[in-house]
C-alpha atoms as a PDB file:
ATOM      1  CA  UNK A   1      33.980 160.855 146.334  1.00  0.00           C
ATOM      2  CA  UNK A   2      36.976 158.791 147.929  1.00  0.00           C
ATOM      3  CA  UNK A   3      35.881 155.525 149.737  1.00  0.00           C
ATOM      4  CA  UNK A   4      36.156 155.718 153.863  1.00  0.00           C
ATOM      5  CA  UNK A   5      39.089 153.647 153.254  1.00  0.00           C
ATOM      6  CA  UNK A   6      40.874 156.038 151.079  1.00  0.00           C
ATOM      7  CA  UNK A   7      40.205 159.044 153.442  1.00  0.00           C
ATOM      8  CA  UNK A   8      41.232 157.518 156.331  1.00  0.00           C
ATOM      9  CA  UNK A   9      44.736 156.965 154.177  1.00  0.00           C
ATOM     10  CA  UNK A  10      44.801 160.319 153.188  1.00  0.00           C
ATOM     11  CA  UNK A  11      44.142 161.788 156.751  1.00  0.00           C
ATOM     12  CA  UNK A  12      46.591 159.336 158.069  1.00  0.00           C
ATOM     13  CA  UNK A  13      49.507 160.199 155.717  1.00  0.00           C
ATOM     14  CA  UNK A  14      48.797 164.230 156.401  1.00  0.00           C
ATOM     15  CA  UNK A  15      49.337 163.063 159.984  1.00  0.00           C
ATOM     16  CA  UNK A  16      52.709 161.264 159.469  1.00  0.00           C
ATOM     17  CA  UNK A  17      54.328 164.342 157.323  1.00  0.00           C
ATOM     18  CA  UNK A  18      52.652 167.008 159.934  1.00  0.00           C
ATOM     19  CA  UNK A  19      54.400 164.432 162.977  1.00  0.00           C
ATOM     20  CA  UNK A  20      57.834 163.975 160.978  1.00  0.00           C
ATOM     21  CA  UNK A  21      58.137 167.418 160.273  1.00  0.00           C
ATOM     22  CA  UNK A  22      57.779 168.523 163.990  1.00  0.00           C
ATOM     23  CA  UNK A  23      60.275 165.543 164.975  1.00  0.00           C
ATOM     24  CA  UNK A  24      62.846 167.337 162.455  1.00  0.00           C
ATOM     25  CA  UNK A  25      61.764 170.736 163.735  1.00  0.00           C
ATOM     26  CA  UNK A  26      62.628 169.586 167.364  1.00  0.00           C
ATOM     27  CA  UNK A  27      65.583 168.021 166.416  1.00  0.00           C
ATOM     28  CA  UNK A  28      66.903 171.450 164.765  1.00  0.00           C
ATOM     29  CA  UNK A  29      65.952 173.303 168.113  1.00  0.00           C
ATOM     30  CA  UNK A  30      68.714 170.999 169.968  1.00  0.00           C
ATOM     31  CA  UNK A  31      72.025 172.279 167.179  1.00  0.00           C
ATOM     32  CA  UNK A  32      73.229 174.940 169.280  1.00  0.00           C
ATOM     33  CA  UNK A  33      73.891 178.462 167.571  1.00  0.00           C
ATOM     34  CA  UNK A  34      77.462 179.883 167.079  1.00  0.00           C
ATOM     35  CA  UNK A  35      76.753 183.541 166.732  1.00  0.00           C
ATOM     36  CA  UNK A  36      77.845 183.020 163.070  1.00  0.00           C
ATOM     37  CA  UNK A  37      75.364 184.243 160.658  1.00  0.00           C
ATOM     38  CA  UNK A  38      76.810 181.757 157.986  1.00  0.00           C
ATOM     39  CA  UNK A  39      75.847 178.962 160.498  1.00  0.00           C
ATOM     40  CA  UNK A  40      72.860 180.428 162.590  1.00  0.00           C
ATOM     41  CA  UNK A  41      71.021 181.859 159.694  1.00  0.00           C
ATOM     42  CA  UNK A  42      70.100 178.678 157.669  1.00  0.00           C
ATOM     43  CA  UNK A  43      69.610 176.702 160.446  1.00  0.00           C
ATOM     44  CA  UNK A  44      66.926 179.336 161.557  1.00  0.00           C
ATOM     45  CA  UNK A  45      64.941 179.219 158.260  1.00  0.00           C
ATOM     46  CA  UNK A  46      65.093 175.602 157.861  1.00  0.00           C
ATOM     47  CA  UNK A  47      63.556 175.589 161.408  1.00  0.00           C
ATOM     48  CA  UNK A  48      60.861 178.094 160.591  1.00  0.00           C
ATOM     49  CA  UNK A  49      60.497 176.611 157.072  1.00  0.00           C
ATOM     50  CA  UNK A  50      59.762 172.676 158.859  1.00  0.00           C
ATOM     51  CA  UNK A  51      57.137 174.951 161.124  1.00  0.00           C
ATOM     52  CA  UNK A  52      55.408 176.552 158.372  1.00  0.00           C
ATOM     53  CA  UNK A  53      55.299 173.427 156.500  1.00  0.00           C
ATOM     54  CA  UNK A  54      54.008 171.601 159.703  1.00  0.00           C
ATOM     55  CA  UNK A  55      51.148 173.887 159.927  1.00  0.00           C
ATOM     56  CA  UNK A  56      50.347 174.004 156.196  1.00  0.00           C
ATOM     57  CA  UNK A  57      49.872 170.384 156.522  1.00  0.00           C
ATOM     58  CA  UNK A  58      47.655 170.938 159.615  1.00  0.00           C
ATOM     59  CA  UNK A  59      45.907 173.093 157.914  1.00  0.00           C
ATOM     60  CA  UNK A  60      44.778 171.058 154.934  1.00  0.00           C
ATOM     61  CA  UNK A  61      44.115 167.946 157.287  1.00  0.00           C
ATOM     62  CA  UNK A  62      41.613 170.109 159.492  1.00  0.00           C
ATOM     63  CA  UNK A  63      39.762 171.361 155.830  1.00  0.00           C
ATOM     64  CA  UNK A  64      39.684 168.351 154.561  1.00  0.00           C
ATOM     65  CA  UNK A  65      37.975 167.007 157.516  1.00  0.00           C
ATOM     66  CA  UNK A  66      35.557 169.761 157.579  1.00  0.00           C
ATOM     67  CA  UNK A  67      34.893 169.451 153.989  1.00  0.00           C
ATOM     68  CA  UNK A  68      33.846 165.967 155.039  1.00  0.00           C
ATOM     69  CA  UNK A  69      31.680 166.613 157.685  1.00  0.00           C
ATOM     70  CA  UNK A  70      32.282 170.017 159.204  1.00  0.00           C
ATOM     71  CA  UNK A  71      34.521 172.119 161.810  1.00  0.00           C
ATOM     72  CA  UNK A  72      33.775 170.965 165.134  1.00  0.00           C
ATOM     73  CA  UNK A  73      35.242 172.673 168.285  1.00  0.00           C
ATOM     74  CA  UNK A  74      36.410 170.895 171.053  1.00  0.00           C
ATOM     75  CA  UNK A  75      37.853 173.314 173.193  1.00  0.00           C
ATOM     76  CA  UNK A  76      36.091 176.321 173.727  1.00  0.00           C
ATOM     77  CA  UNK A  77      36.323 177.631 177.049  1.00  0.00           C
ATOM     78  CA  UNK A  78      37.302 180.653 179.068  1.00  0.00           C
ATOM     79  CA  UNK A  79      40.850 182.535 177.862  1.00  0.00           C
ATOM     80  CA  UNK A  80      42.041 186.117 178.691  1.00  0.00           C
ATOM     81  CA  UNK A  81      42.553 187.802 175.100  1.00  0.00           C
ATOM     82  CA  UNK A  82      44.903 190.106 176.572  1.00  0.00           C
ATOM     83  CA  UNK A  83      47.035 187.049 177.588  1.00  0.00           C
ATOM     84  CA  UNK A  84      46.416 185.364 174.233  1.00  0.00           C
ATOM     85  CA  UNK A  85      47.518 188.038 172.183  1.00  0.00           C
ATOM     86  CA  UNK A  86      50.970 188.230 174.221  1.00  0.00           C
ATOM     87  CA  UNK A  87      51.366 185.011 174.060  1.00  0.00           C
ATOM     88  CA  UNK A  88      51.603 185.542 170.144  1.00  0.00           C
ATOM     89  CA  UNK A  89      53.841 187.985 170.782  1.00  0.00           C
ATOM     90  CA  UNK A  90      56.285 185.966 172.211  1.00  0.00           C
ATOM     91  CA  UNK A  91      55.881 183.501 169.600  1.00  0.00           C
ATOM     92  CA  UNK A  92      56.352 185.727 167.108  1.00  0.00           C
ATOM     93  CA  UNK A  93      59.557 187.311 169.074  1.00  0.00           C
ATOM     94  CA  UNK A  94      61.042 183.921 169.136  1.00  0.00           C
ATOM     95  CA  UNK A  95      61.340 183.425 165.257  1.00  0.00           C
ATOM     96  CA  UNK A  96      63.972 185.703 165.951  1.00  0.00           C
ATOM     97  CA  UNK A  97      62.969 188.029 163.466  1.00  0.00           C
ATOM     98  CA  UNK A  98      64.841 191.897 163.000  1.00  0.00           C
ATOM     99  CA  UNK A  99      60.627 193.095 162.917  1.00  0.00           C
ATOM    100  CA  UNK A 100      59.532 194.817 166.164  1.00  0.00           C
ATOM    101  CA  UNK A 101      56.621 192.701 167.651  1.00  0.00           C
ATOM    102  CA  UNK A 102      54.116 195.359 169.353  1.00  0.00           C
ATOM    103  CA  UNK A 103      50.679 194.816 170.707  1.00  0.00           C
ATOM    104  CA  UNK A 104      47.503 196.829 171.634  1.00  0.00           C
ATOM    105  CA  UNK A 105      44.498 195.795 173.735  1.00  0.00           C
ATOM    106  CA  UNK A 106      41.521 198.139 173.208  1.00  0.00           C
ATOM    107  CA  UNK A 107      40.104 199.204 177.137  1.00  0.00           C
ATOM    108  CA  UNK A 108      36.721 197.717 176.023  1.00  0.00           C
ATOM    109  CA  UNK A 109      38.265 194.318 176.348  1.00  0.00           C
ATOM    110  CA  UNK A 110      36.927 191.934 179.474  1.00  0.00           C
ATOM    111  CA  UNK A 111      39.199 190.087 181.465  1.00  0.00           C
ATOM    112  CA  UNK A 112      37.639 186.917 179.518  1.00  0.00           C
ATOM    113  CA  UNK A 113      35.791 185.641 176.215  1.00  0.00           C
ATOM    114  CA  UNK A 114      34.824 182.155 175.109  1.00  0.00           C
ATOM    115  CA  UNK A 115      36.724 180.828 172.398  1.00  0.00           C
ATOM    116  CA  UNK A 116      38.787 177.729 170.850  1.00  0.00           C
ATOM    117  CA  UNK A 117      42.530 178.984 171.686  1.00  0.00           C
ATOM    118  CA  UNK A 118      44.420 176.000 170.046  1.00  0.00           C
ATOM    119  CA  UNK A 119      42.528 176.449 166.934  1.00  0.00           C
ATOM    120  CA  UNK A 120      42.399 179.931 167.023  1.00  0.00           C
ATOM    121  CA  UNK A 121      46.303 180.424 167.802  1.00  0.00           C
ATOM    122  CA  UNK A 122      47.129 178.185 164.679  1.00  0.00           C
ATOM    123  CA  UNK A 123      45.112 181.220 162.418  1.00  0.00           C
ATOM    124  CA  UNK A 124      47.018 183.976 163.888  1.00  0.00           C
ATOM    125  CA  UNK A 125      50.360 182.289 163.885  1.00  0.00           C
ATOM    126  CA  UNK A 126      50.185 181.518 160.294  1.00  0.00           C
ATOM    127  CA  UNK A 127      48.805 185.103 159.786  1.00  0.00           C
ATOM    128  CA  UNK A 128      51.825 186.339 161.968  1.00  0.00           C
ATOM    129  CA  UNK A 129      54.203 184.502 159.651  1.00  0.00           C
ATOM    130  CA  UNK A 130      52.618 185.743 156.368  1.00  0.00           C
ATOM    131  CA  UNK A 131      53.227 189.201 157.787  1.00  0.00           C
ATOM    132  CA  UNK A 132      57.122 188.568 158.523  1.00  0.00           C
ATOM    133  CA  UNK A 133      57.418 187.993 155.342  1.00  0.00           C
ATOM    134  CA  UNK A 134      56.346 190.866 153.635  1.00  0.00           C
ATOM    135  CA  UNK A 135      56.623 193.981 156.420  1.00  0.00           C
ATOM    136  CA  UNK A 136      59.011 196.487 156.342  1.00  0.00           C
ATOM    137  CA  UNK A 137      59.662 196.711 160.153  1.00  0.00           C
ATOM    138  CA  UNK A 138      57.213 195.701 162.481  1.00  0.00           C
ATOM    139  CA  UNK A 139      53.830 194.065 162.998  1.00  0.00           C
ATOM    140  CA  UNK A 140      51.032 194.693 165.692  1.00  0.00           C
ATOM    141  CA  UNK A 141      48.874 192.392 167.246  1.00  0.00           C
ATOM    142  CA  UNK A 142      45.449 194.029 168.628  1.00  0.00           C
ATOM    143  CA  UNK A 143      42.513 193.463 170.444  1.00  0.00           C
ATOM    144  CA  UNK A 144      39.343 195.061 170.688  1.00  0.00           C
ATOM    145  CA  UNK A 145      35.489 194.797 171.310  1.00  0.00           C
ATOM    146  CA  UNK A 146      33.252 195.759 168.536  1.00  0.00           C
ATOM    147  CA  UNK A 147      29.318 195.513 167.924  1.00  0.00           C
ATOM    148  CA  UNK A 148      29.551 192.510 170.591  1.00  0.00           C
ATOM    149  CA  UNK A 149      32.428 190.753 168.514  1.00  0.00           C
ATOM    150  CA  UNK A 150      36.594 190.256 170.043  1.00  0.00           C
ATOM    151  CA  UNK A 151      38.152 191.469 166.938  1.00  0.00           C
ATOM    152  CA  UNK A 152      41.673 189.720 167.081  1.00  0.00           C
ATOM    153  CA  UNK A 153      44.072 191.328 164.323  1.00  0.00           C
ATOM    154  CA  UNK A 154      47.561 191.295 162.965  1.00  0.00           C
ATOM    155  CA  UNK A 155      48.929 194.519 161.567  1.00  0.00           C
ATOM    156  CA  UNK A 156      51.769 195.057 159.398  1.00  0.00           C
ATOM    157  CA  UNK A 157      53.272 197.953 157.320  1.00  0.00           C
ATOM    158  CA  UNK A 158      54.042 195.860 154.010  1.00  0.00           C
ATOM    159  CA  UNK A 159      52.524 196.990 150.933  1.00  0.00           C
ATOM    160  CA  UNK A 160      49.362 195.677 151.710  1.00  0.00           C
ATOM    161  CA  UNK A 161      46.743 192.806 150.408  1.00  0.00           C
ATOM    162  CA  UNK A 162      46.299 192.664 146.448  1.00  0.00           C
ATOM    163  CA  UNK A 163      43.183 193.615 145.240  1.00  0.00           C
ATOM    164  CA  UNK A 164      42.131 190.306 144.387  1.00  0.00           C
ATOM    165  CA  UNK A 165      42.650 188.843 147.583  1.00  0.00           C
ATOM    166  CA  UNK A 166      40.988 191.520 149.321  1.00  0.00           C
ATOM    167  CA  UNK A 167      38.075 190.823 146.727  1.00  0.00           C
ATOM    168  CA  UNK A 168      38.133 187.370 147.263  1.00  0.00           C
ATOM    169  CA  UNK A 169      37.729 187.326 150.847  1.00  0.00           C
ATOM    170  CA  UNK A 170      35.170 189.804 150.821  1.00  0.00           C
ATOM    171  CA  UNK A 171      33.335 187.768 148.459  1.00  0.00           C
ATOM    172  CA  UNK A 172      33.891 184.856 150.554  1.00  0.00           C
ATOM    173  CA  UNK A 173      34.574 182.750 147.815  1.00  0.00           C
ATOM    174  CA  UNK A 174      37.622 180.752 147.719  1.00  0.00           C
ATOM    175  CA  UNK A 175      41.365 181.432 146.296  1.00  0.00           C
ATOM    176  CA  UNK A 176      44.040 179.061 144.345  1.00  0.00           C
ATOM    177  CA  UNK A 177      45.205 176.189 145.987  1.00  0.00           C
ATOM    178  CA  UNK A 178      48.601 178.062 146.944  1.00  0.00           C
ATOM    179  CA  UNK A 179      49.604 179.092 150.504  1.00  0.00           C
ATOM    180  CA  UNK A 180      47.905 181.930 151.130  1.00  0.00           C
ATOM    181  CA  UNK A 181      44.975 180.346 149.539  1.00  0.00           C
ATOM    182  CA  UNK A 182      44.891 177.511 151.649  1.00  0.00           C
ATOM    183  CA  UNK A 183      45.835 179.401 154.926  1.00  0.00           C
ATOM    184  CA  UNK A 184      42.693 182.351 154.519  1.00  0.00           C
ATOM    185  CA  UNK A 185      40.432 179.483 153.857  1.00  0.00           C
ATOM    186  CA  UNK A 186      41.891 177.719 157.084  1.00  0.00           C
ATOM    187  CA  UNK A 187      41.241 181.040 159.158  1.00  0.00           C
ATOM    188  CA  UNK A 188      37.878 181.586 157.625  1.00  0.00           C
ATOM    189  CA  UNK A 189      36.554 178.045 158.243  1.00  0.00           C
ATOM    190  CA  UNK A 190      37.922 178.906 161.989  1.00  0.00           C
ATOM    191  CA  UNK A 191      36.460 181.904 162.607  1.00  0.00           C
ATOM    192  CA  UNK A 192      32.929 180.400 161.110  1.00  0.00           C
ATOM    193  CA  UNK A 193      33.113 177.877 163.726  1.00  0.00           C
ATOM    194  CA  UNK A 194      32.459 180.234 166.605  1.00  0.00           C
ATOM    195  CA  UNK A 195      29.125 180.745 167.461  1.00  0.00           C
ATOM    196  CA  UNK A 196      26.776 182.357 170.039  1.00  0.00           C
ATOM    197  CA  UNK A 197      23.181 183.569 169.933  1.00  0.00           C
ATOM    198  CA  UNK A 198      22.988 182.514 166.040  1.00  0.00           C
ATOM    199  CA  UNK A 199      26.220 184.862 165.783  1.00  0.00           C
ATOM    200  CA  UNK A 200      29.345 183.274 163.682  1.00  0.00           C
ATOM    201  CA  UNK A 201      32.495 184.545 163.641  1.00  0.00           C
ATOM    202  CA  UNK A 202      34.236 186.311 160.377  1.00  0.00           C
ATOM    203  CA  UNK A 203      37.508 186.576 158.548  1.00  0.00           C
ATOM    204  CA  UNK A 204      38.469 190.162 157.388  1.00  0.00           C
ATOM    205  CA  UNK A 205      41.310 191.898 155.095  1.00  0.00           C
ATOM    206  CA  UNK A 206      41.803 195.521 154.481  1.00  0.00           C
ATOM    207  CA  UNK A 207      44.818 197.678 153.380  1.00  0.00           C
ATOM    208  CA  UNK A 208      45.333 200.314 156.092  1.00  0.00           C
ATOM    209  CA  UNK A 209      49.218 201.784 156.387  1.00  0.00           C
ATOM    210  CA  UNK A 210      49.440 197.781 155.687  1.00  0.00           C
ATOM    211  CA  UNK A 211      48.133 194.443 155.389  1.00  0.00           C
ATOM    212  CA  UNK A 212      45.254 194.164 158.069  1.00  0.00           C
ATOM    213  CA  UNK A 213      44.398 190.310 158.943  1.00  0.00           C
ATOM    214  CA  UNK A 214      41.267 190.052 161.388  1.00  0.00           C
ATOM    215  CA  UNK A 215      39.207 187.172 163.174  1.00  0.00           C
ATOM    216  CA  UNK A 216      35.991 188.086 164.738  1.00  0.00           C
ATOM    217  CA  UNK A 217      34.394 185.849 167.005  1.00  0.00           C
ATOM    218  CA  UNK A 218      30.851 186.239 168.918  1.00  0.00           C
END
């Protein structure tokens, strides 16, 4: 087990990477596009790449900490899914990617639900981005109220989770140490954290005209 000392290094270094990767992010957002693919194409996925990177990093700082003590929320309060879900549309829509972004909110929805949005946004984005890559020509992100549960979800029509994967996470046992490894244990350990009336939230995969990615949360 690392001494305090060497886990305050480690969480401190994640931090710089996460913080110079956002600066160089930032910095890409101010080169002005030409309308020239040759140009405006790399620059875009170097600036999606420094994002996705950012968040990896984010990602393994917030495990690690919970591995050491435990997710803790700190900002659960009172959100409109409808208005969360489009605002991950608009995120999504402003990769720029040739996908059409649609979404879907169930009537059974309320106006509100409890929840941690900044956590909870950094699941779905990465989930959003894992589905860019590998759909065909559009993804869908839904809402809906089941068995007293806001089931958030991000639909695709790729070819679908492998079996494994889909195994794995039913199993709730972890994956490799590779991306998608790291980012379904991320979005698992989130959607754990919620809880209400001894409920916890869930992470869910299925194969259904696509890749299905869903958080539950109580």
């Amino acid at each position: 087990m690392p001494s305090i000392e060497n886990q305050d290094l480690y969480a401190a270094l994640l931090h710089e990477m996460k913080n110079n990767l956002v600066l160089m992010a930032m910095t890409m957002e101010r080169v002005p596009h030409t309308r020239v693919a040759e140009h405006d194409q790399p620059l875009d996925e170097a600036r999606l790449l420094c994002q996705r990177v950012s968040e990896r990093l984010m990602q393994a700082l917030l495990i690690y900490k919970s591995d050491l003590g435990g997710m803790v929320l700190n900002a659960v309060d009172a959100y409109s899914p409808e208005d969360f879900v489009a605002e991950m549309a608009g995120q999504a829509r402003y990769l720029q990617t040739p996908h059409r972004i649609e979404t879907r909110i169930d009537p059974n929805v309320p106006a509100i639900w409890f929840f941690d949005r900044n956590i909870l946004e950094m699941a779905l984005i990465n989930a959003i981005h894992n589905s860019l890559s590998f759909a065909r020509s559009r993804i869908e992100i839904t809402a809906r109220v089941e068995d007293g549960m806001l089931c958030l979800a991000i639909e695709d029509d790729s070819d679908g989770y492998p079996p494994h994967i889909l195994q794995a996470v039913a199993e709730d046992r972890p994956l490799n140490s590779s991306g998608t490894g790291l980012g379904l244990r991320f979005a698992s350990l989130i959607a754990k954290s919620h809880e209400n009336n001894g409920r916890r939230g869930s992470l869910s995969l299925r194969n259904q005209g696509g890749s299905v990615f869903e958080i539950r949360v109580p």
